[in-house]
Protein backbone atom coordinates (compact mmCIF):
# COMPACT_ATOMS: atom_id res chain seq x y z
CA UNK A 1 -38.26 21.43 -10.57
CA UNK A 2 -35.88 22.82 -12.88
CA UNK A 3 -33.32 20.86 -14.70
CA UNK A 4 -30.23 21.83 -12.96
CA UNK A 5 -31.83 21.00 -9.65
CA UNK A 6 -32.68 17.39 -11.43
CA UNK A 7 -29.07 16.91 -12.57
CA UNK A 8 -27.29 18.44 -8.52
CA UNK A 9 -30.09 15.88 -7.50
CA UNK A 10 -28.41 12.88 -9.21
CA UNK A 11 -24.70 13.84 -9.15
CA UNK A 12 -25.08 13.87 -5.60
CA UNK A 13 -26.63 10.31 -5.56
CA UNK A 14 -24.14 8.85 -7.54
CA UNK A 15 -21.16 10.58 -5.43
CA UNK A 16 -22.69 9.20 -1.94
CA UNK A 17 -23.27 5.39 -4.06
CA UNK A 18 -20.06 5.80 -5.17
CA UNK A 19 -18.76 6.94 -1.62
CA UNK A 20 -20.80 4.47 0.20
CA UNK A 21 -19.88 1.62 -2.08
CA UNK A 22 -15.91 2.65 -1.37
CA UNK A 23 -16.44 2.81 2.41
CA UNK A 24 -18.06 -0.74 2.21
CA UNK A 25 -14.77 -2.18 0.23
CA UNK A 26 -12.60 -0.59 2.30
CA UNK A 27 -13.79 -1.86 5.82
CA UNK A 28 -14.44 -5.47 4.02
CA UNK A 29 -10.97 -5.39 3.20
CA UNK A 30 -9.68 -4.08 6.13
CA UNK A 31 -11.78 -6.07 8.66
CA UNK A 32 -10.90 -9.36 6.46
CA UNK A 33 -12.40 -12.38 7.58
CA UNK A 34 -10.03 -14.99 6.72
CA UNK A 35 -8.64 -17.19 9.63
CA UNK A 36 -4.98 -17.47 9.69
CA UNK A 37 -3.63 -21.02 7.88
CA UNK A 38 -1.87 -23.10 10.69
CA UNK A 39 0.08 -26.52 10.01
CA UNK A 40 1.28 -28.37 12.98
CA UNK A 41 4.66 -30.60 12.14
CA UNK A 42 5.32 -34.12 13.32
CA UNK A 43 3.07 -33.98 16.44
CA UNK A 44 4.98 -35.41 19.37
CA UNK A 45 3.41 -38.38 21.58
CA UNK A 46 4.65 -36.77 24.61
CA UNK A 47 5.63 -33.32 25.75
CA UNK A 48 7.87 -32.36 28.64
CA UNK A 49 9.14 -29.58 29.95
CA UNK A 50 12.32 -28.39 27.66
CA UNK A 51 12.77 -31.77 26.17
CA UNK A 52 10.08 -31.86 23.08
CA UNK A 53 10.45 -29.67 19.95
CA UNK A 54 7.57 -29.34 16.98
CA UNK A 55 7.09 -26.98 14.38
CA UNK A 56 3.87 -24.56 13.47
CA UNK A 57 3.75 -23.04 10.58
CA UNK A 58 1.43 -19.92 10.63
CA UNK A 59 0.11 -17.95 7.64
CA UNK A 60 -1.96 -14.99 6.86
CA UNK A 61 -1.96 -14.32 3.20
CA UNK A 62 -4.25 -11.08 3.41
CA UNK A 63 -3.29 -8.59 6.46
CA UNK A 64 -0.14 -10.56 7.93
CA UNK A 65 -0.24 -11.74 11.60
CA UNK A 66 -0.73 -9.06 15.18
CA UNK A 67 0.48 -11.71 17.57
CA UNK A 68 0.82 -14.96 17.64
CA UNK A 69 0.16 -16.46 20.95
CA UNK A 70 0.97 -20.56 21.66
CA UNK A 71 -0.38 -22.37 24.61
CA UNK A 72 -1.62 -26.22 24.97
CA UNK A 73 -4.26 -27.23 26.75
CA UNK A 74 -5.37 -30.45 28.59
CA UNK A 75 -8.32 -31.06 30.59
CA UNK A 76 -8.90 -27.87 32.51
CA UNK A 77 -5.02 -26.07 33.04
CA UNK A 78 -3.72 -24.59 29.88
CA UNK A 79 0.16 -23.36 29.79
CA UNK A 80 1.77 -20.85 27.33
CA UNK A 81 4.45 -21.86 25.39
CA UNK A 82 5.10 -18.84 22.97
CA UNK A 83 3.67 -15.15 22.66
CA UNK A 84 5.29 -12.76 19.82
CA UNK A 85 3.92 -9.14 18.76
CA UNK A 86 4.24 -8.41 15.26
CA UNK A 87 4.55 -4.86 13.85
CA UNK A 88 1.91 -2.81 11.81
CA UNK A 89 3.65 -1.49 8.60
CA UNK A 90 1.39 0.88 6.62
CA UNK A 91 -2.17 1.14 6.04
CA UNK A 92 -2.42 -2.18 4.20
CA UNK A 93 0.45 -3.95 6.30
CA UNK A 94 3.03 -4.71 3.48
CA UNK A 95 6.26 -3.68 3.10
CA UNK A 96 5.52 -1.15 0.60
CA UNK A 97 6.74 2.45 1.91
């Protein structure tokens, strides 16, 4: 084997380690694993229709929320209280333009 064959040999391997390697980070960051941080305020005793009011706070520090869907459940019925749909902006999902 001559020695520009040797050298194409290994500039390709580092190029697909180096591509490889970038693909990895990428989907790792993109497909973050994180669970969302959620703090429930002064839990009521009761809850009836209309009448009872508490406050979630929801975080994502990483990618930001999709939706955020609220529902409580007892025994075997569970009942939605809240569904929102937050909007994708940019590849990362900041506010960067």
């Amino acid at each position: 084997m001559n020695k520009g064959k040797k050298i194409r040999i290994i500039l390709t391997s580092i190029l697909l380690f180096l591509l490889l390697g970038f693909i990895i980070w990428f989907l790792s960051f993109i497909f973050e694993g994180e669970a969302p941080t959620i703090l429930l305020e002064s839990t009521p005793k009761y809850l009836t229709k209309g009448k009872t009011s508490f406050n979630i706070t929801i975080k994502d520090q990483k990618r930001g929320l999709k939706t955020l869907h609220v529902t409580i459940c007892q025994e075997e019925r569970e009942v939605s209280i809240y569904e929102q749909t937050f909007p994708f902006k940019g590849l990362f999902n900041n506010n960067d333009p």
